[in-house]
PDB file of N, CA and C in Angstrom:
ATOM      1  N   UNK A   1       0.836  -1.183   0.000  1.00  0.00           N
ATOM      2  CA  UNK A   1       0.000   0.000   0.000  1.00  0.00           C
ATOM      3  C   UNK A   1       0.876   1.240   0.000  1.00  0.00           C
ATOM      4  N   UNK A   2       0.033   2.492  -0.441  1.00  0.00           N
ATOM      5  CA  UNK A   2       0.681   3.565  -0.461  1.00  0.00           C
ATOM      6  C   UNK A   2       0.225   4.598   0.556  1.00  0.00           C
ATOM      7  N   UNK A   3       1.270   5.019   1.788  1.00  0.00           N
ATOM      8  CA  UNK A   3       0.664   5.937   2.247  1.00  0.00           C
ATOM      9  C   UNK A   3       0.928   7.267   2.227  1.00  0.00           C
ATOM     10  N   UNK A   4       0.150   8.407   2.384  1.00  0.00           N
ATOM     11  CA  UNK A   4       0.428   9.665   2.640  1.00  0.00           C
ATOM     12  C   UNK A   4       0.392  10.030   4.033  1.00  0.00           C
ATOM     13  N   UNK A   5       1.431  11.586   3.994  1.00  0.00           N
ATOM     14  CA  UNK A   5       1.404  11.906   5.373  1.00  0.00           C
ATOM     15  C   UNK A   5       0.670  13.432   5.134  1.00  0.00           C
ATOM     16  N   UNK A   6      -0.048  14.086   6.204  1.00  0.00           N
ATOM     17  CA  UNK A   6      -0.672  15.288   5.869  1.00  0.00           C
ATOM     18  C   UNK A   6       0.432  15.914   6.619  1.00  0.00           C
ATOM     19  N   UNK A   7       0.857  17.340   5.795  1.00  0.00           N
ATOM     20  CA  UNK A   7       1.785  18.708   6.143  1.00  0.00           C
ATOM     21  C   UNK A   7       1.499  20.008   5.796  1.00  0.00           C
ATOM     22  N   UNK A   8       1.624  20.359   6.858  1.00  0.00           N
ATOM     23  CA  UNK A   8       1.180  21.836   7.211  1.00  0.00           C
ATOM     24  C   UNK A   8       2.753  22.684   7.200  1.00  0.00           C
ATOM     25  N   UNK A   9       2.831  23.994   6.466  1.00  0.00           N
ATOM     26  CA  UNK A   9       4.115  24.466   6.274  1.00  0.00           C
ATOM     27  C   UNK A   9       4.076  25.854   6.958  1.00  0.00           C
ATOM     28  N   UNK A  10       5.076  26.731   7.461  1.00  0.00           N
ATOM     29  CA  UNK A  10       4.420  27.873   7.390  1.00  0.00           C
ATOM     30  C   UNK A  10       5.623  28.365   7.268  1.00  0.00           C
ATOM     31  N   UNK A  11       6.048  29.605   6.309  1.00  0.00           N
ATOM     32  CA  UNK A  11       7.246  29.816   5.951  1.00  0.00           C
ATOM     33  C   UNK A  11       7.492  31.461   6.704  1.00  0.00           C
ATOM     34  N   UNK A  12       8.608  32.120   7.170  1.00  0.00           N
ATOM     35  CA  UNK A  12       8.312  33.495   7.778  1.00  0.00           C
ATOM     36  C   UNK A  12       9.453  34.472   6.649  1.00  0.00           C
ATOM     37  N   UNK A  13       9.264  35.216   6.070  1.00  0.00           N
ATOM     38  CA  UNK A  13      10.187  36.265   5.483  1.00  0.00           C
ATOM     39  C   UNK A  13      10.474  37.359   6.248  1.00  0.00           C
ATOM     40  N   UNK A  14      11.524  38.443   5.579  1.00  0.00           N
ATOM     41  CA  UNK A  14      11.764  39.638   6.218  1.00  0.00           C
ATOM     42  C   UNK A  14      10.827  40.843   6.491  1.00  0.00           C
ATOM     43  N   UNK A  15       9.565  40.804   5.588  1.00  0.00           N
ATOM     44  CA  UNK A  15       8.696  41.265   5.396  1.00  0.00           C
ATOM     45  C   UNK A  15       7.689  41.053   5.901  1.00  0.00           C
ATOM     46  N   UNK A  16       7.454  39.999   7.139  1.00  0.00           N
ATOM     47  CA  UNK A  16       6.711  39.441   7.720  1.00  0.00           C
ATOM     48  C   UNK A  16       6.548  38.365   7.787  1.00  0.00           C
ATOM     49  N   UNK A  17       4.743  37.579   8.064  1.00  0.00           N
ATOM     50  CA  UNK A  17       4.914  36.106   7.623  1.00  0.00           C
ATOM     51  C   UNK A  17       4.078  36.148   6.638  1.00  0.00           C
ATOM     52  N   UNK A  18       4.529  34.637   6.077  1.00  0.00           N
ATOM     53  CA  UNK A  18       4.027  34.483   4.531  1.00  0.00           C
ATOM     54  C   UNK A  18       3.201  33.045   4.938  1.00  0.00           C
ATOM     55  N   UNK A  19       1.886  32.961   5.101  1.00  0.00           N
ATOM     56  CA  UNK A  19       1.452  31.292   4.991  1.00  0.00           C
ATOM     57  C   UNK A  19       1.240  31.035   4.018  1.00  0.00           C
ATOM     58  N   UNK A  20       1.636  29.739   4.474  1.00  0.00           N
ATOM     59  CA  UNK A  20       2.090  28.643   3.079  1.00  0.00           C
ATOM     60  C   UNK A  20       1.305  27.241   3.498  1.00  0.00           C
ATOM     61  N   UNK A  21       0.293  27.176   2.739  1.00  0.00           N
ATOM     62  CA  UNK A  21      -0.271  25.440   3.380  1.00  0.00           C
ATOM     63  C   UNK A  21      -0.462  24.552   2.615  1.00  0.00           C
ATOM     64  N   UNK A  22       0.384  22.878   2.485  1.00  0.00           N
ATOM     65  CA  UNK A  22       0.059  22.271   2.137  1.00  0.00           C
ATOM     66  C   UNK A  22      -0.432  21.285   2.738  1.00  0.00           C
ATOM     67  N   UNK A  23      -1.836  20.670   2.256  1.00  0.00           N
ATOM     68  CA  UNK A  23      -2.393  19.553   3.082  1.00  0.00           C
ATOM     69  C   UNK A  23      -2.539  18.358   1.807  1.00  0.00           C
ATOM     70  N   UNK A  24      -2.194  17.479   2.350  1.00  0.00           N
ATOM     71  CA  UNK A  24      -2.251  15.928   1.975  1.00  0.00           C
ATOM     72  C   UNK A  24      -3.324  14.994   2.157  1.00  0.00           C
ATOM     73  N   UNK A  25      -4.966  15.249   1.783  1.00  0.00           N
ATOM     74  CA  UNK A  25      -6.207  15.325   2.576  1.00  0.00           C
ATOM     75  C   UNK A  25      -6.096  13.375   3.068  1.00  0.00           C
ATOM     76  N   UNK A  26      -5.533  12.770   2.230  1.00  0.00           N
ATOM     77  CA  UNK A  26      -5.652  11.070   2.049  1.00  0.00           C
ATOM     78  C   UNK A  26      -4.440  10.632   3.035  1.00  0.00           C
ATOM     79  N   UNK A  27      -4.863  10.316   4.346  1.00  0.00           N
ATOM     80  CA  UNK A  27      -3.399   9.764   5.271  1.00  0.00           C
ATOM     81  C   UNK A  27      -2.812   8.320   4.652  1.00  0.00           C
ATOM     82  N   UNK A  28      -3.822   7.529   3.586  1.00  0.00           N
ATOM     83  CA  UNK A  28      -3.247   5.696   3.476  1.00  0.00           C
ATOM     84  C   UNK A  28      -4.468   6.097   2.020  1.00  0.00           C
ATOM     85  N   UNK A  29      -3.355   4.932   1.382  1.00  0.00           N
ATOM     86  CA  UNK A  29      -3.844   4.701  -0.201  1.00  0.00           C
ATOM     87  C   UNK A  29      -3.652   3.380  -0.523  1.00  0.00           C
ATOM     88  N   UNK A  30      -4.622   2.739  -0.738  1.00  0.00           N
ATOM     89  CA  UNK A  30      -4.290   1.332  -1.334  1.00  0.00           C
ATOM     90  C   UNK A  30      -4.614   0.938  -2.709  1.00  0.00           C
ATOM     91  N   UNK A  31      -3.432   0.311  -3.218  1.00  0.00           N
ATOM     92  CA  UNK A  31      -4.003  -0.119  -4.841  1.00  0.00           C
ATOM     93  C   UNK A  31      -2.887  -1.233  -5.240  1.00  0.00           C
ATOM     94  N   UNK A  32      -3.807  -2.137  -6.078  1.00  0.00           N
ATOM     95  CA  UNK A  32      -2.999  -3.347  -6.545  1.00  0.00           C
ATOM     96  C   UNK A  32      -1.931  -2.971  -7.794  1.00  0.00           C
ATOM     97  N   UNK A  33      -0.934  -3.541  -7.170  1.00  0.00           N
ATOM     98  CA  UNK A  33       0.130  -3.502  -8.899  1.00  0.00           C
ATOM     99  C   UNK A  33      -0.049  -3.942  -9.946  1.00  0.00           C
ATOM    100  N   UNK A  34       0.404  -2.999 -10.659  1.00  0.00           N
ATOM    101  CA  UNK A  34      -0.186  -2.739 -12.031  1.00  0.00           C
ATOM    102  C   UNK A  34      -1.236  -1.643 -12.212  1.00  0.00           C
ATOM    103  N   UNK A  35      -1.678  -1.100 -11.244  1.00  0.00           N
ATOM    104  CA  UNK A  35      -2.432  -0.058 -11.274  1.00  0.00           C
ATOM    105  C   UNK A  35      -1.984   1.367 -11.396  1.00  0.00           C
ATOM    106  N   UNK A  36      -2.912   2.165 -10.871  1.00  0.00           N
ATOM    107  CA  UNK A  36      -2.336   3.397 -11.186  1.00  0.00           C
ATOM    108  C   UNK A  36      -3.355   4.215  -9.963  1.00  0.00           C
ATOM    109  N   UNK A  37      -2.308   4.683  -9.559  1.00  0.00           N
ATOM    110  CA  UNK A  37      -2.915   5.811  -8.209  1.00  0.00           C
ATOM    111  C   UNK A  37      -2.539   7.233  -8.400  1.00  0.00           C
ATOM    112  N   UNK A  38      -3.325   8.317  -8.000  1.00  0.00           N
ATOM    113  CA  UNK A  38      -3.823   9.592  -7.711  1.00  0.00           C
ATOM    114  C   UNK A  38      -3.404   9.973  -6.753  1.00  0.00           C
ATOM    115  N   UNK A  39      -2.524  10.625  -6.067  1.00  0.00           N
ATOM    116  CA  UNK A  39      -2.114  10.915  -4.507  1.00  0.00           C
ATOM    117  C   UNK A  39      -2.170  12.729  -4.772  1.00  0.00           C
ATOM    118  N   UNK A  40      -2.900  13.545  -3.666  1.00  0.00           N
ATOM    119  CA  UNK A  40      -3.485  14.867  -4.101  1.00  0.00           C
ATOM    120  C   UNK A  40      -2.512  15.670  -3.085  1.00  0.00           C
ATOM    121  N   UNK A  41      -2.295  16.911  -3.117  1.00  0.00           N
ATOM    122  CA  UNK A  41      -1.713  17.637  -2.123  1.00  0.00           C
ATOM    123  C   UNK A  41      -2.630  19.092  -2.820  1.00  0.00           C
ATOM    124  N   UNK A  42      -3.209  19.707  -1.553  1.00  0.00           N
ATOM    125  CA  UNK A  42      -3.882  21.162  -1.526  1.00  0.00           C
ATOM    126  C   UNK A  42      -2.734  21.877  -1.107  1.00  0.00           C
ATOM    127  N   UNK A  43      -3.086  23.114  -1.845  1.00  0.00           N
ATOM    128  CA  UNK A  43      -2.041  24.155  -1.268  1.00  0.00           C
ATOM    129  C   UNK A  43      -2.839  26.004  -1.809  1.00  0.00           C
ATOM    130  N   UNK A  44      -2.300  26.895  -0.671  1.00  0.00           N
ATOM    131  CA  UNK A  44      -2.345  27.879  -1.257  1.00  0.00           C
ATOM    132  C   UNK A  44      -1.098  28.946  -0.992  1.00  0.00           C
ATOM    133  N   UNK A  45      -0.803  29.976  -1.893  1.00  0.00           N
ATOM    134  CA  UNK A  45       0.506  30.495  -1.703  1.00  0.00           C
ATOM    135  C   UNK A  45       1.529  29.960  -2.534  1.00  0.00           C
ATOM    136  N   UNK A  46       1.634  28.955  -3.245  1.00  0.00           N
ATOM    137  CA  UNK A  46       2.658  28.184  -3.786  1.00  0.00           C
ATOM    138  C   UNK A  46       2.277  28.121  -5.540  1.00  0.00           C
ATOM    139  N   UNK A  47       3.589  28.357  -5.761  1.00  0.00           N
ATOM    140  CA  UNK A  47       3.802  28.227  -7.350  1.00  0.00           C
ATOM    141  C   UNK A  47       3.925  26.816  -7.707  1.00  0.00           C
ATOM    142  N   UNK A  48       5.272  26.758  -7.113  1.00  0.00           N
ATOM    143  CA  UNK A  48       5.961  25.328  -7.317  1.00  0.00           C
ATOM    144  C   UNK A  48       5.932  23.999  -6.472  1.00  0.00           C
ATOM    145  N   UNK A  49       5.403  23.033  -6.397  1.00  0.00           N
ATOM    146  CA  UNK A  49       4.930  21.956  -5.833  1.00  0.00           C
ATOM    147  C   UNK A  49       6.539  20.771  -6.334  1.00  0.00           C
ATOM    148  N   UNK A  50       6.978  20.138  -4.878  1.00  0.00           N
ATOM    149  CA  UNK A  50       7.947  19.175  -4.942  1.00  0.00           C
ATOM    150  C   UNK A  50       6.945  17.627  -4.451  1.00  0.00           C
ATOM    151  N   UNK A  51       8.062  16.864  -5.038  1.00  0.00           N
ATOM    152  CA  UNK A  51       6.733  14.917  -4.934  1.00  0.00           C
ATOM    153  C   UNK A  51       7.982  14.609  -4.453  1.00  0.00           C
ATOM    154  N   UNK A  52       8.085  14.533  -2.788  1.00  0.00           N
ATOM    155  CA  UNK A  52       9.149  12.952  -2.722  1.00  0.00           C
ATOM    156  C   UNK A  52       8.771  11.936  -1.906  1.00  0.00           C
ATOM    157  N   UNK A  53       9.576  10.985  -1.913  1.00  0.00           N
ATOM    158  CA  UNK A  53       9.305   9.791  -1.587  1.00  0.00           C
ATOM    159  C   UNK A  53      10.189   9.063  -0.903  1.00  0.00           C
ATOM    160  N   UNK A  54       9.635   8.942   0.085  1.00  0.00           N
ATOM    161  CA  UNK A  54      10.617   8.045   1.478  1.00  0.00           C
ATOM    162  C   UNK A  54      10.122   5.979   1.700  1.00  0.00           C
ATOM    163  N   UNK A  55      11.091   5.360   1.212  1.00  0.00           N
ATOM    164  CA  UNK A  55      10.693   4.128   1.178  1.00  0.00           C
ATOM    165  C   UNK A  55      11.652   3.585   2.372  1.00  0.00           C
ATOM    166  N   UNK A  56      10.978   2.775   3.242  1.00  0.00           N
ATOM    167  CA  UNK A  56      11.476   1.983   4.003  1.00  0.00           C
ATOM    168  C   UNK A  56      12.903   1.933   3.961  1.00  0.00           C
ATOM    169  N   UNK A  57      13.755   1.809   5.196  1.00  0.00           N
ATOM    170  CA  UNK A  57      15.206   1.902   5.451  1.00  0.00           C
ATOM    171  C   UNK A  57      15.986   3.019   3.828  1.00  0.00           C
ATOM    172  N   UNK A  58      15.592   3.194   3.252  1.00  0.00           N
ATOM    173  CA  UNK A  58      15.992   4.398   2.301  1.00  0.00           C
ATOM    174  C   UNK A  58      15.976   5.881   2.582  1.00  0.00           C
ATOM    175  N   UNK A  59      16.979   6.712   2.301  1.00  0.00           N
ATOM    176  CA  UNK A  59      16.918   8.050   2.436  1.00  0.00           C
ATOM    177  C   UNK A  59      15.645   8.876   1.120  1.00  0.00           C
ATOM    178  N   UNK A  60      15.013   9.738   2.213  1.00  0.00           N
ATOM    179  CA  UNK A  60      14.146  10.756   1.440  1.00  0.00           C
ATOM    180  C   UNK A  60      14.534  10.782  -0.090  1.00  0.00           C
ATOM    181  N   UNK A  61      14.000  11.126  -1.199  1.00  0.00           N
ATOM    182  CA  UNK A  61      14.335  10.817  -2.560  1.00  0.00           C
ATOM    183  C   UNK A  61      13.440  12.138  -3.146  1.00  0.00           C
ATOM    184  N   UNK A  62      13.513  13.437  -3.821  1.00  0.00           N
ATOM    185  CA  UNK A  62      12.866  13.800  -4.782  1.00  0.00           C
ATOM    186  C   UNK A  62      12.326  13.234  -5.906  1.00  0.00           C
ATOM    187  N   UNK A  63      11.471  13.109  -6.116  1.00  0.00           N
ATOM    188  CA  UNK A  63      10.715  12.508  -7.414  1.00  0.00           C
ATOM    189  C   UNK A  63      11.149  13.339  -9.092  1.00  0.00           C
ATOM    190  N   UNK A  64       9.776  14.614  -8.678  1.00  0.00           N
ATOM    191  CA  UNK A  64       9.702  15.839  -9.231  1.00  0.00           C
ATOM    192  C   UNK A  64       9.604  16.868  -8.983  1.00  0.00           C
ATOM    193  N   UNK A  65       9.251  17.844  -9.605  1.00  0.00           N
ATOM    194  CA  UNK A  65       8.976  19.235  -8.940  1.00  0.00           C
ATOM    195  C   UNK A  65       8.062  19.816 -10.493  1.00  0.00           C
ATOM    196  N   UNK A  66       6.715  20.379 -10.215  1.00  0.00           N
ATOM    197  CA  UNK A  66       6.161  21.010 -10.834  1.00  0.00           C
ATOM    198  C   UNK A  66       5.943  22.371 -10.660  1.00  0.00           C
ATOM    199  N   UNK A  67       6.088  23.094 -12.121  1.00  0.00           N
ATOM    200  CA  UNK A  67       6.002  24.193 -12.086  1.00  0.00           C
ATOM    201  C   UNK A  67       4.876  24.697 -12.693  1.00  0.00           C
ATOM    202  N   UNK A  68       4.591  23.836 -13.829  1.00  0.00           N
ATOM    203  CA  UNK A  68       3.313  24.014 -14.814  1.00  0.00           C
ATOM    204  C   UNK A  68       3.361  23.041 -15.829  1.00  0.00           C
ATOM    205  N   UNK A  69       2.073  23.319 -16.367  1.00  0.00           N
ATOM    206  CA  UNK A  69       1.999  21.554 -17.295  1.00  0.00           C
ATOM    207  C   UNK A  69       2.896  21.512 -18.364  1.00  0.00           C
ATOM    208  N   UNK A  70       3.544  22.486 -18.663  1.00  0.00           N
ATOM    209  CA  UNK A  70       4.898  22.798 -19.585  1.00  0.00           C
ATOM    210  C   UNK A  70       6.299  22.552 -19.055  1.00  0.00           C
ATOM    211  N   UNK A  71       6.283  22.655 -17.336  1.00  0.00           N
ATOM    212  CA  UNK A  71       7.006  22.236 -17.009  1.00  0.00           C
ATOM    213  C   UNK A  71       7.442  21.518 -15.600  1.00  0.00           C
ATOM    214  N   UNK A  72       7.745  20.683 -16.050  1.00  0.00           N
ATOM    215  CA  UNK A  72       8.627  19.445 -14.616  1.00  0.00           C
ATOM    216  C   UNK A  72      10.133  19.374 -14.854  1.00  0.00           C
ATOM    217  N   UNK A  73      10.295  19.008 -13.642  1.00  0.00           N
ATOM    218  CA  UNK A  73      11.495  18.433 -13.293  1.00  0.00           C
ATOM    219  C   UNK A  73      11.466  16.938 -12.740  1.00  0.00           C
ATOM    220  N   UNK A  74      12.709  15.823 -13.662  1.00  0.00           N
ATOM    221  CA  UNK A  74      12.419  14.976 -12.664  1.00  0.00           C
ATOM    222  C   UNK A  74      13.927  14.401 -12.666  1.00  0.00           C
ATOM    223  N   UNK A  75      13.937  14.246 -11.240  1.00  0.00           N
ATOM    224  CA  UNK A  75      15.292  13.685 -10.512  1.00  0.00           C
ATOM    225  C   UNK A  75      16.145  12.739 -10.917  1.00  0.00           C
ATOM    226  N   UNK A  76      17.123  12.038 -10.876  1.00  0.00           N
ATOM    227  CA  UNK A  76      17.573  10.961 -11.460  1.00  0.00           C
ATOM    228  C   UNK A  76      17.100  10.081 -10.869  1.00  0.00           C
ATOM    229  N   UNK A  77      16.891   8.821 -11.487  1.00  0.00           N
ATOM    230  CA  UNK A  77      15.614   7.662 -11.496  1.00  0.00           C
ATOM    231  C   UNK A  77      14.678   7.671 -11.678  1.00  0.00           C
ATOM    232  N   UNK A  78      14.146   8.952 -11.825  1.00  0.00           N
ATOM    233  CA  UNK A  78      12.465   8.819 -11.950  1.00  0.00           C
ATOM    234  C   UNK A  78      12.150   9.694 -13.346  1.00  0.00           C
ATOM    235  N   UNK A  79      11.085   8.961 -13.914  1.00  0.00           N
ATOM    236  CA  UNK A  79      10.665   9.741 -15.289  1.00  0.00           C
ATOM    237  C   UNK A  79       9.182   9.751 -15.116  1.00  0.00           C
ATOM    238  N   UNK A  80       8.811  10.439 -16.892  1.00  0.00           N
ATOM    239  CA  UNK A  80       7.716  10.495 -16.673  1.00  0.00           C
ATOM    240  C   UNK A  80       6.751   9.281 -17.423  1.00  0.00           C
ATOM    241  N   UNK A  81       7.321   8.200 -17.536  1.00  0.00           N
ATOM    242  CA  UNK A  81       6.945   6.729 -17.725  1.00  0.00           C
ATOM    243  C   UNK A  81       6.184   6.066 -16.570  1.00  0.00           C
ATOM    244  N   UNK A  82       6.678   6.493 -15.081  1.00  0.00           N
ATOM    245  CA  UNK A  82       6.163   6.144 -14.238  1.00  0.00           C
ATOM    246  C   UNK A  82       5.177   7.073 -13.144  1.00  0.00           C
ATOM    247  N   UNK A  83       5.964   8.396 -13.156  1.00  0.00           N
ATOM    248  CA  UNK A  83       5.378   9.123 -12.459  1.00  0.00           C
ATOM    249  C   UNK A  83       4.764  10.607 -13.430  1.00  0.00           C
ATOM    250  N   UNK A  84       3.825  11.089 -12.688  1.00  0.00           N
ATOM    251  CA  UNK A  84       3.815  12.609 -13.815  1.00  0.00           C
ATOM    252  C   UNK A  84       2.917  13.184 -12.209  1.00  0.00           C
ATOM    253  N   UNK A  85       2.891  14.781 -12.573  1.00  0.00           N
ATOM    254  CA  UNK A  85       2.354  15.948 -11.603  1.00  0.00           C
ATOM    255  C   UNK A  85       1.511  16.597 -12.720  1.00  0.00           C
ATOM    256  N   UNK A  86       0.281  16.617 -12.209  1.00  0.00           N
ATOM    257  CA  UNK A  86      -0.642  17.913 -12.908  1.00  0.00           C
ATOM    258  C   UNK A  86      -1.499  18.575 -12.039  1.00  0.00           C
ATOM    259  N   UNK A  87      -1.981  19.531 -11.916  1.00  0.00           N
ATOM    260  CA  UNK A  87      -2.579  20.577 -11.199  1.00  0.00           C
ATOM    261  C   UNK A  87      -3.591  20.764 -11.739  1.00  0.00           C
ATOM    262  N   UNK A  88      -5.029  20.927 -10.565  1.00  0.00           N
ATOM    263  CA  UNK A  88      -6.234  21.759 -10.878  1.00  0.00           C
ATOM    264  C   UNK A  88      -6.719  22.796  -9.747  1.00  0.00           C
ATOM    265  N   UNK A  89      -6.764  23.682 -10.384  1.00  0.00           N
ATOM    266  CA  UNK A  89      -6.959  25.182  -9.215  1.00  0.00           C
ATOM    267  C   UNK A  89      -5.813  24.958  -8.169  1.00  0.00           C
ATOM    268  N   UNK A  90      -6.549  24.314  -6.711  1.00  0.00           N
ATOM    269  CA  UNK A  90      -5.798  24.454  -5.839  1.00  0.00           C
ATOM    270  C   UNK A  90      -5.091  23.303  -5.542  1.00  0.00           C
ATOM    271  N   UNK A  91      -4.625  22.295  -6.433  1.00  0.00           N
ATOM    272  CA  UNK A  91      -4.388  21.013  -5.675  1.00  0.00           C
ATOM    273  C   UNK A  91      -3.436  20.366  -7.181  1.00  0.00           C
ATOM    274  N   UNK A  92      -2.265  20.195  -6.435  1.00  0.00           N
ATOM    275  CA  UNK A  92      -1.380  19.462  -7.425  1.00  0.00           C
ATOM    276  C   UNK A  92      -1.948  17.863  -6.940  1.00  0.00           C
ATOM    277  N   UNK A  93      -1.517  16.802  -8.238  1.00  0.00           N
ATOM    278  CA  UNK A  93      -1.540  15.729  -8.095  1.00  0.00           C
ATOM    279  C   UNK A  93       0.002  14.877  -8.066  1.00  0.00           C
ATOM    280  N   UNK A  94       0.420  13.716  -8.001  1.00  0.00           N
ATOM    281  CA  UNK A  94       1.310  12.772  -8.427  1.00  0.00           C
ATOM    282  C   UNK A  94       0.123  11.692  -8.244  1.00  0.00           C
ATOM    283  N   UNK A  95       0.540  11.117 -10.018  1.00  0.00           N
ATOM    284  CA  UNK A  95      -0.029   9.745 -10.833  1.00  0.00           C
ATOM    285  C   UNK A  95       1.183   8.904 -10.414  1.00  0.00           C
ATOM    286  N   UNK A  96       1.054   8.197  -9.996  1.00  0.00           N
ATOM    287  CA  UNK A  96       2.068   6.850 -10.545  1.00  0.00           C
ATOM    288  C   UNK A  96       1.350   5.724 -10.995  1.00  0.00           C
ATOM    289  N   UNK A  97       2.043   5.359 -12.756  1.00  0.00           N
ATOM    290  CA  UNK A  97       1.275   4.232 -13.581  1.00  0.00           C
ATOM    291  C   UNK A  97       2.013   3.251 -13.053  1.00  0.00           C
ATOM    292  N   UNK A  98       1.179   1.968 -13.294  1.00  0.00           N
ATOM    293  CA  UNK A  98       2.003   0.458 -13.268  1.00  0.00           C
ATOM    294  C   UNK A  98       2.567   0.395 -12.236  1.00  0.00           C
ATOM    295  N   UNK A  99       1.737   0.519 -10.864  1.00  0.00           N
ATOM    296  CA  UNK A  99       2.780   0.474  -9.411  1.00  0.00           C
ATOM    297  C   UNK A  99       3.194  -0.918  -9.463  1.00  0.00           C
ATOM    298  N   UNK A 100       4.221  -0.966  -8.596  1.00  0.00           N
ATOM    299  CA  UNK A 100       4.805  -1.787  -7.930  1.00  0.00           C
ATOM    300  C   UNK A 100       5.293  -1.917  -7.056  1.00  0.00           C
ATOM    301  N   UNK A 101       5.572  -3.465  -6.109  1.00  0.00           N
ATOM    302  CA  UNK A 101       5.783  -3.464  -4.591  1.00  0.00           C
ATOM    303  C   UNK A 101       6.767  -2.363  -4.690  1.00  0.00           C
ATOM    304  N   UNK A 102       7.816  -2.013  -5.122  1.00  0.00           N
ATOM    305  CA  UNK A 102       9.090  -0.809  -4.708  1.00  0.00           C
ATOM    306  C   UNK A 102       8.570   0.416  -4.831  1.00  0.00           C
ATOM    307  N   UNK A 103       7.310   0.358  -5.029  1.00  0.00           N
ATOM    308  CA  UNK A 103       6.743   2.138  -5.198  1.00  0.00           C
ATOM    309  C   UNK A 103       5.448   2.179  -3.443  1.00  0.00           C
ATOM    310  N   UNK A 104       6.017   1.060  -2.902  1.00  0.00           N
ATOM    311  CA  UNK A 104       5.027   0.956  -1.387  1.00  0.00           C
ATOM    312  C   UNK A 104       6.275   2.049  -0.551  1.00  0.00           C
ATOM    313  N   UNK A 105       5.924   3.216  -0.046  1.00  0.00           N
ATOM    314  CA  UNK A 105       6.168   4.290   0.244  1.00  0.00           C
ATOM    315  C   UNK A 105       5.336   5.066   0.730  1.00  0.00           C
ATOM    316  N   UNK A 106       6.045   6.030   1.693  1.00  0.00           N
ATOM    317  CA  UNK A 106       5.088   7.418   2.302  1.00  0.00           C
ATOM    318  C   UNK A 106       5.847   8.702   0.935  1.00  0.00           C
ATOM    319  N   UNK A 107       4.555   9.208   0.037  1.00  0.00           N
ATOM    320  CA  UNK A 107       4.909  10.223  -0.501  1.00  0.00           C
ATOM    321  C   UNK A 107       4.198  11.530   0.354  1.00  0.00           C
ATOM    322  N   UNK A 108       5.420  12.885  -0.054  1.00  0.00           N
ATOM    323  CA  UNK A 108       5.413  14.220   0.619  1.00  0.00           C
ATOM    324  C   UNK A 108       5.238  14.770  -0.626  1.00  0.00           C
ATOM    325  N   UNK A 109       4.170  15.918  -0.373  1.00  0.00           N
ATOM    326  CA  UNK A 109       4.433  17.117  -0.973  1.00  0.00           C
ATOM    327  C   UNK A 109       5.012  18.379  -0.524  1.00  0.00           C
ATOM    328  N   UNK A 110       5.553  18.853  -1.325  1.00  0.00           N
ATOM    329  CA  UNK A 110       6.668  20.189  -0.473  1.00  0.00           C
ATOM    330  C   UNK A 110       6.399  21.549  -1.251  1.00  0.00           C
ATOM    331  N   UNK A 111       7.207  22.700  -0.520  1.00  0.00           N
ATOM    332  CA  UNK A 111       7.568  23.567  -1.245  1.00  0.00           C
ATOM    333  C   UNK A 111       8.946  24.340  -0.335  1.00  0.00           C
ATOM    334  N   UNK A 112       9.375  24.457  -1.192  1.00  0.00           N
ATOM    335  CA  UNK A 112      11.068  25.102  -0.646  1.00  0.00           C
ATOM    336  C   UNK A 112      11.517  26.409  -2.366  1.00  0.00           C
ATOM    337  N   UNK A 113      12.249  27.230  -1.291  1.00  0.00           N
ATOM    338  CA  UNK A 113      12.913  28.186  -2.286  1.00  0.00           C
ATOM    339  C   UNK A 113      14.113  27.844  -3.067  1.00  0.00           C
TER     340      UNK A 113
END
């Protein structure tokens, strides 16, 4: 299974504070391999949306990072064969097609400067 964790951010500048919220509304996701899952992150304040992924005894891993449907970034190992990010209004997504047991993980959504 796939789970999510819900995160709340709040970032402070020189100019004051700036809130920043992303929520992860789905805490646990289950789906059989070979499938294909939807994992959502809400946010407001944020341009750019980061997907990573922490698998058992493994260090934290960036996926991608979306900026707009023109443009992603994706990390070494990961493409967009398996994974992709698209956005509606307030809520980026990560798809992952054709799961498999090595994609059983807690995914994060982020935002950093």
């Amino acid at each position: 299974f796939i789970d999510c964790v819900t995160s709340l951010f709040n970032f402070f500048s020189t100019g004051g504070v700036v809130s920043i919220t992303l929520e992860q509304p789905e805490l646990s996701v289950t789906k059989s391999v070979t499938r294909t899952v939807k994992l959502s992150c809400r946010f407001q304040g944020v341009s750019i949306i980061h997907w990573y992924i922490l698998r058992p005894n493994e260090a934290l891993q960036r996926i991608l990072y979306y900026e707009s449907a023109a443009k992603n970034g994706y990390d070494q190992g990961f493409n967009n064969m398996s994974f992709r990010a698209e956005k509606k209004n307030d809520e980026c997504f990560l798809v992952i097609y054709n799961l498999e047991m090595s994609d059983t993980a807690t995914y994060y959504c982020a935002r950093w400067d």
